[in-house]
N, C-alpha and C. Protein backbone atom coordinates (compact mmCIF):
# COMPACT_ATOMS: atom_id res chain seq x y z
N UNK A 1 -14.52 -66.99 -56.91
CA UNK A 1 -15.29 -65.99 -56.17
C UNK A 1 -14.33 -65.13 -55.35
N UNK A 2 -14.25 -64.00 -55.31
CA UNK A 2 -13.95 -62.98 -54.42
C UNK A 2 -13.98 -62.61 -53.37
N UNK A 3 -12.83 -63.24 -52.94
CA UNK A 3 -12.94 -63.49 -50.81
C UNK A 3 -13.08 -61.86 -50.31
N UNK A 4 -14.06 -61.86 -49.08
CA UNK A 4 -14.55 -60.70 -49.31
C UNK A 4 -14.50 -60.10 -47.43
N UNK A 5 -13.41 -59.29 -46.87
CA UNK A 5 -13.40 -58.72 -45.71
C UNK A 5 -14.78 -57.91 -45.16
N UNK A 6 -15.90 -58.57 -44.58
CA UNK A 6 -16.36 -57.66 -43.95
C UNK A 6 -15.98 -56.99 -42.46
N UNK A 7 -15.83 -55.50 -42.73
CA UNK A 7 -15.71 -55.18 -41.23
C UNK A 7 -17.17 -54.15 -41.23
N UNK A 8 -17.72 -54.03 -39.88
CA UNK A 8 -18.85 -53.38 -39.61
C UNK A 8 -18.14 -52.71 -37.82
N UNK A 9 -18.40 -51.32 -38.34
CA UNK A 9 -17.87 -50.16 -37.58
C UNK A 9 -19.06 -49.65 -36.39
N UNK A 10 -18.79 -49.52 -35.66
CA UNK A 10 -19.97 -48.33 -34.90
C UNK A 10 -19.02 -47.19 -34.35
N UNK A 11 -20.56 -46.32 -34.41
CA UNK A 11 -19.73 -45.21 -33.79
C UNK A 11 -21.02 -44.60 -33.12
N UNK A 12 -20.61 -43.91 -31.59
CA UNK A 12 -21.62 -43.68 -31.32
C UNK A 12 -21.38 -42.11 -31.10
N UNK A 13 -22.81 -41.24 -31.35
CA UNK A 13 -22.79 -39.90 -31.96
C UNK A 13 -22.96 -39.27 -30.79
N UNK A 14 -22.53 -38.21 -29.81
CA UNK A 14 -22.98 -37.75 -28.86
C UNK A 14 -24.14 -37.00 -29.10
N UNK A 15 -25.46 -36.93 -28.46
CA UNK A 15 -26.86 -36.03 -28.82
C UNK A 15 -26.21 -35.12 -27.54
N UNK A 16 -27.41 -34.25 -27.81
CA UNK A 16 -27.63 -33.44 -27.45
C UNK A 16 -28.21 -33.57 -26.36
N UNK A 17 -27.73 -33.10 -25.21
CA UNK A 17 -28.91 -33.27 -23.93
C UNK A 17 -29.29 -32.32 -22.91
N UNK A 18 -29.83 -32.11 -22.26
CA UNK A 18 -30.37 -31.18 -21.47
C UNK A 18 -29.44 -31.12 -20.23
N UNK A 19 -29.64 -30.31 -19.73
CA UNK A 19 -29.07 -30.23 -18.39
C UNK A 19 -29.39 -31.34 -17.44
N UNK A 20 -28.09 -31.71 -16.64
CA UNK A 20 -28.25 -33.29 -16.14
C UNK A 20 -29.26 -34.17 -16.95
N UNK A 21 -28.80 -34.63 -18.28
CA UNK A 21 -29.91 -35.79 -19.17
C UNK A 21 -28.18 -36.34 -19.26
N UNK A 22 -27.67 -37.78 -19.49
CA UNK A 22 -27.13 -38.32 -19.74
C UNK A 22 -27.47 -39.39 -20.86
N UNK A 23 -27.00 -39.13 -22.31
CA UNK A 23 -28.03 -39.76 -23.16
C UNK A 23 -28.02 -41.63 -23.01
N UNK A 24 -28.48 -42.40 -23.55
CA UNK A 24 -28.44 -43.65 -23.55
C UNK A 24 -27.10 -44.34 -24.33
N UNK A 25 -26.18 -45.51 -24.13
CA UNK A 25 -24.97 -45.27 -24.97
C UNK A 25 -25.44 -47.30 -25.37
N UNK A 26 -25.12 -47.38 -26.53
CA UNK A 26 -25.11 -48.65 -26.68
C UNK A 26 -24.01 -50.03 -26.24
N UNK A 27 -24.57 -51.05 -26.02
CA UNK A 27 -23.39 -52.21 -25.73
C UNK A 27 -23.09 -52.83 -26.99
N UNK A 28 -21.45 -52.32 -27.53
CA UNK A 28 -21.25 -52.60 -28.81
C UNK A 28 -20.30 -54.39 -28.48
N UNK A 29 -20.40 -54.54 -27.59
CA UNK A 29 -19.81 -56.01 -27.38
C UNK A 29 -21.26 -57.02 -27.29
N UNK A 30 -22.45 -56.93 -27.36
CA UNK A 30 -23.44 -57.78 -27.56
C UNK A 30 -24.32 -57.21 -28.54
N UNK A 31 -23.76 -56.47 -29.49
CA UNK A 31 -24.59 -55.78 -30.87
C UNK A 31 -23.63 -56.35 -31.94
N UNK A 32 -23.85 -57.43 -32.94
CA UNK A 32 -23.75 -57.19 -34.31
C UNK A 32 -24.85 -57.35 -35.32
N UNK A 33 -24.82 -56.76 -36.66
CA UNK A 33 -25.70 -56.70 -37.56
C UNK A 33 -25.04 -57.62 -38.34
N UNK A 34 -26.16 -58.42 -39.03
CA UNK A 34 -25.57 -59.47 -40.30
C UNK A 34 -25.35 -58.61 -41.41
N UNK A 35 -24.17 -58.80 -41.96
CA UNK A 35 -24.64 -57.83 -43.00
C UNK A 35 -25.59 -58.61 -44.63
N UNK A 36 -26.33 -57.77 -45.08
CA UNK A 36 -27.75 -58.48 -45.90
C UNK A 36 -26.67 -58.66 -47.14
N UNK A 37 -27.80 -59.84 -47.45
CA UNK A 37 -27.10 -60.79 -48.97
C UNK A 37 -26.91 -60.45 -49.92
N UNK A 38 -28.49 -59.06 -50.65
CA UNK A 38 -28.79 -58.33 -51.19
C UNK A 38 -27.32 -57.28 -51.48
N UNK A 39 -26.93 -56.65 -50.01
CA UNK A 39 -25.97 -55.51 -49.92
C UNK A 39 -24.59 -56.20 -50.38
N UNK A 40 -24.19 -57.55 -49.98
CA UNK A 40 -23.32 -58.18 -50.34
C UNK A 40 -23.21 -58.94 -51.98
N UNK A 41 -24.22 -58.95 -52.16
CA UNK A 41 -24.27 -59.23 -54.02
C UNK A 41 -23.40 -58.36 -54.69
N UNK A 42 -24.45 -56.91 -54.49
CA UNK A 42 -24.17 -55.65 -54.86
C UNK A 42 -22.59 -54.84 -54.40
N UNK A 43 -22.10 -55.25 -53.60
CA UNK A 43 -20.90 -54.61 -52.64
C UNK A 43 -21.21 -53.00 -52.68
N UNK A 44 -22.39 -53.13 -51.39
CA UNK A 44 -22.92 -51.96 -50.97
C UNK A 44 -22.35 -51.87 -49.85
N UNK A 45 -21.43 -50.55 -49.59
CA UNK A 45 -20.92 -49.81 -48.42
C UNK A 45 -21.89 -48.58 -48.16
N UNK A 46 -21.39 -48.32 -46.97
CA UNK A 46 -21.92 -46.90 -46.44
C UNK A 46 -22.44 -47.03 -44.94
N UNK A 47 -22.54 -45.65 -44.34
CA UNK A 47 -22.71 -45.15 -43.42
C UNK A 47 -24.01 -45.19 -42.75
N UNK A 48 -24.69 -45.59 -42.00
CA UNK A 48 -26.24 -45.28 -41.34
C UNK A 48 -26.30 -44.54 -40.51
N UNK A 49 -26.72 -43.64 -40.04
CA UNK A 49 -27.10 -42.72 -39.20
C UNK A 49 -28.72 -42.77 -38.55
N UNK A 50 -28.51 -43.38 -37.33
CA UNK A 50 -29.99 -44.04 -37.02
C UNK A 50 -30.26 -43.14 -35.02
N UNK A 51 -31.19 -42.73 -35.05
CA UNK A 51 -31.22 -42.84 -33.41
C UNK A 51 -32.13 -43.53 -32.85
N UNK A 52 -32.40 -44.13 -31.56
CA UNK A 52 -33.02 -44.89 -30.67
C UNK A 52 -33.23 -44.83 -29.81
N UNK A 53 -34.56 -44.83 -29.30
CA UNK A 53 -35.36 -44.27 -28.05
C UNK A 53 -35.31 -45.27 -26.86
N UNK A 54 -34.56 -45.25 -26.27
CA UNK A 54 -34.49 -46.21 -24.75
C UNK A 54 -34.67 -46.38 -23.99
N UNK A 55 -35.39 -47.32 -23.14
CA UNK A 55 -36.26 -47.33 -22.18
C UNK A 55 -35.32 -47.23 -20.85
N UNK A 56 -35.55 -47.09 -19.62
CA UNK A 56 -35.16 -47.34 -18.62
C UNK A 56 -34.36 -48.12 -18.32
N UNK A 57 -34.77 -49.03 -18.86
CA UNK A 57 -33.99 -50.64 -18.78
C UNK A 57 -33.14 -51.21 -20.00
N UNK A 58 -32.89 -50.50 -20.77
CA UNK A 58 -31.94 -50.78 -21.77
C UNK A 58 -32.95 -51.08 -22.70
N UNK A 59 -33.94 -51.23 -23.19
CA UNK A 59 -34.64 -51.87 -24.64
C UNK A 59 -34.73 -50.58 -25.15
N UNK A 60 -34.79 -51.09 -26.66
CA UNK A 60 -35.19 -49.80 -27.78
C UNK A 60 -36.72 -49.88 -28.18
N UNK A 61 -37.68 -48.81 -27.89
CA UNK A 61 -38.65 -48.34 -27.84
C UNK A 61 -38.78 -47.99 -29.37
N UNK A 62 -38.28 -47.78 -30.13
CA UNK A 62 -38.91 -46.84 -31.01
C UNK A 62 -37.43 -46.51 -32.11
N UNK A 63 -37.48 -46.92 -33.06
CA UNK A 63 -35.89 -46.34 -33.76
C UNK A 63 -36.49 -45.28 -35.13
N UNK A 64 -35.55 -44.44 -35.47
CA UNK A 64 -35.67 -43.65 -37.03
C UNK A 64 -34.29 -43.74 -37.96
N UNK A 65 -34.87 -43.51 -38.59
CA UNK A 65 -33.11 -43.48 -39.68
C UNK A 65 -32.99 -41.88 -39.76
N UNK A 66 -31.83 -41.82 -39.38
CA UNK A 66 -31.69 -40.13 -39.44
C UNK A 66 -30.81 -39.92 -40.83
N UNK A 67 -29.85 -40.63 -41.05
CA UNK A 67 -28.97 -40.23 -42.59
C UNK A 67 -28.88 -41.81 -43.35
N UNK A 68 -29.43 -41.69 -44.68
CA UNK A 68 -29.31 -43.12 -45.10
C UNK A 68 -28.03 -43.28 -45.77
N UNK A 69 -27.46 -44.88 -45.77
CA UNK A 69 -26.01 -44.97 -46.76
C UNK A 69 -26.63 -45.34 -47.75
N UNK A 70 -27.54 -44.77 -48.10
CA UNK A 70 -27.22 -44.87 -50.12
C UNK A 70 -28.13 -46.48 -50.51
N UNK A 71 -28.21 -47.27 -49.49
CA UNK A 71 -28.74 -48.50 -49.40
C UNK A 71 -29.90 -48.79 -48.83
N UNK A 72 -30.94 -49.42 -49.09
CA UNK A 72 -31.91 -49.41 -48.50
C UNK A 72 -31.66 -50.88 -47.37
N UNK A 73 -31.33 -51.72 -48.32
CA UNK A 73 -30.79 -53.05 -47.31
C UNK A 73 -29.71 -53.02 -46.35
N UNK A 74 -28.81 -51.75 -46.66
CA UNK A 74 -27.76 -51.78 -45.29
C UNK A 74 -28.67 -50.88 -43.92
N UNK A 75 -29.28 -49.59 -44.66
CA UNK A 75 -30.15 -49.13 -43.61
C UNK A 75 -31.33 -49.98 -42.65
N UNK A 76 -32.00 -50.74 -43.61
CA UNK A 76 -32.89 -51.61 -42.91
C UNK A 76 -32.02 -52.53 -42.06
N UNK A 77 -31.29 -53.13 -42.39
CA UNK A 77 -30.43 -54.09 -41.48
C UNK A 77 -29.73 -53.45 -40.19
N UNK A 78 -29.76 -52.20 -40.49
CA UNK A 78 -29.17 -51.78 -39.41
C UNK A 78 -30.39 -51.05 -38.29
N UNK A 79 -31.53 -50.79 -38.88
CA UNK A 79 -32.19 -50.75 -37.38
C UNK A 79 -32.42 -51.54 -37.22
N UNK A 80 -33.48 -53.12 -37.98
CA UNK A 80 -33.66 -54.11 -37.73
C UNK A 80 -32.42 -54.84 -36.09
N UNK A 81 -31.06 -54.66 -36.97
CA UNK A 81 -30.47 -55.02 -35.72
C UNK A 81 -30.12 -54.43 -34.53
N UNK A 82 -29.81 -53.05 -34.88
CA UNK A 82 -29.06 -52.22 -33.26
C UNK A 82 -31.08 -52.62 -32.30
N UNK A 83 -31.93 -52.37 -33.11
CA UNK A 83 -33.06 -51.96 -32.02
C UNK A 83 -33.17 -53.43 -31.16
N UNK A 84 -32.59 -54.47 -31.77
CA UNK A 84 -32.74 -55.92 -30.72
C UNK A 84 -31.64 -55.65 -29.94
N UNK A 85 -30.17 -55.16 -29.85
CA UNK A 85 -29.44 -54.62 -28.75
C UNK A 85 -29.86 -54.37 -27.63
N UNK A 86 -28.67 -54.36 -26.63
CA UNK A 86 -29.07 -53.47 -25.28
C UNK A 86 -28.08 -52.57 -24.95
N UNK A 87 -28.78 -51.37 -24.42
CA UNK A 87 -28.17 -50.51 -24.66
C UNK A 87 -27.96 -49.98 -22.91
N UNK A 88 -27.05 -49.60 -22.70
CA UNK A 88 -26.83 -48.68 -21.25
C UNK A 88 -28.13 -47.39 -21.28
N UNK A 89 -28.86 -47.46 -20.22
CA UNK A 89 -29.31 -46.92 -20.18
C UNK A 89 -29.42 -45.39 -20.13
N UNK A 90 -30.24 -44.44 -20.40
CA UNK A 90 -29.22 -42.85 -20.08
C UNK A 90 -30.14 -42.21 -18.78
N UNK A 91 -30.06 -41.25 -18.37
CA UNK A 91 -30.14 -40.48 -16.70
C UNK A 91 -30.32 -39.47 -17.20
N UNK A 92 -31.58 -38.60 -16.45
CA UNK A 92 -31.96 -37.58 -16.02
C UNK A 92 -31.74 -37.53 -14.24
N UNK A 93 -31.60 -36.36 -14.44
CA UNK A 93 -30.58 -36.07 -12.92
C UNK A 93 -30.45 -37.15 -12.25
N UNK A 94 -29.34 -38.09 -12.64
CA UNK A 94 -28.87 -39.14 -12.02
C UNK A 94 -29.73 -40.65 -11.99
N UNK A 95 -31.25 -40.45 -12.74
CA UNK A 95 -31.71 -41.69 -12.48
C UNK A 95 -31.97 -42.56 -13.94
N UNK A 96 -31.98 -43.55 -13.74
CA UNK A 96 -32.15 -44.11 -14.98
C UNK A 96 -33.17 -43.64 -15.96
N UNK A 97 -33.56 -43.09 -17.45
CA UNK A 97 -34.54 -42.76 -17.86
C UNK A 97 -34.30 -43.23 -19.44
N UNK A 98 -35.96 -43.08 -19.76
CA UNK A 98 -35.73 -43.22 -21.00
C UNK A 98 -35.26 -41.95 -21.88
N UNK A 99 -34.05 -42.56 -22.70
CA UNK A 99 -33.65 -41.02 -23.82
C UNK A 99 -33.46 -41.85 -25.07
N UNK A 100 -32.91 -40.99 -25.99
CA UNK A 100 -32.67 -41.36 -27.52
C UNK A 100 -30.60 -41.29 -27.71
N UNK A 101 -30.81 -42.31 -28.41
CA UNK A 101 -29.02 -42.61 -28.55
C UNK A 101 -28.95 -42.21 -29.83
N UNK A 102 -27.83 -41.77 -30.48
CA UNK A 102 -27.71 -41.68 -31.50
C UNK A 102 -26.76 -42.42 -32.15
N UNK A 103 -26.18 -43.10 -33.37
CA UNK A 103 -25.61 -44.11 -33.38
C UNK A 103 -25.00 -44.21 -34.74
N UNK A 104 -24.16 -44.09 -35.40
CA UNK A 104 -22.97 -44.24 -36.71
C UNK A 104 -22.73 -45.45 -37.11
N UNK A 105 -23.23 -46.55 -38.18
CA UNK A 105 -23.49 -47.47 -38.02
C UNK A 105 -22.82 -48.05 -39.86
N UNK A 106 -21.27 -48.55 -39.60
CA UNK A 106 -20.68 -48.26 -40.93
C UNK A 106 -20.19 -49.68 -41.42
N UNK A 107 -20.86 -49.77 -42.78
CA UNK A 107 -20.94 -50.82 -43.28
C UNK A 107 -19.45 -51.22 -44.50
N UNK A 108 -18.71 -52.05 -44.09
CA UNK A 108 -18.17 -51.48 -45.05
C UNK A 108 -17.33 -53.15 -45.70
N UNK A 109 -16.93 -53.29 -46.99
CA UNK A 109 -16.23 -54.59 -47.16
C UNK A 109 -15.09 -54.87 -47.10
């Protein structure tokens, strides 16, 4: 069998924000995704492009897939996991609020 390096990348996307909005940024030291068995059969790489709606308090409210890698099992795995994360929260004029993170999420073997 074919010893097999997974590394799994993040990257986080700066959005767009309003005047004094500070967007939400994720904690990539208590976020990993497993990567799926399915994607690993197959030696499916690629990129996810996902954003996530964040509450006040760091939870994810609400996620979308904004660019898929080509995979349906690396995309699913990857909101499945970033949305159980916690994420730094983001600020409207200085106070904690809920915003949307955007997030680069790279799968690769």
């Amino acid at each position: 069998m074919k010893k097999l390096s997974i590394i799994a990348a993040l990257s986080i996307v700066s959005a767009t924000a309003f005047a004094g909005e500070v967007p939400a940024a994720l904690d990539q030291k208590s976020c990993k995704a497993e990567y799926p068995k399915a994607a690993l059969v197959n030696e499916e790489e690629g990129t996810v492009s996902a954003s996530f709606l964040v509450t006040a308090e760091g939870t994810v409210a609400d996620s979308k897939l904004d660019k898929s890698s080509g995979s349906k099992a690396l995309d699913k795995a990857t909101l499945k996991a970033l949305s159980s994360c916690r994420f730094k929260p983001g600020t409207k004029d200085g106070v904690p609020a809920q915003t949307w993170a955007k997030v680069d999420y790279v799968w690769k073997l």
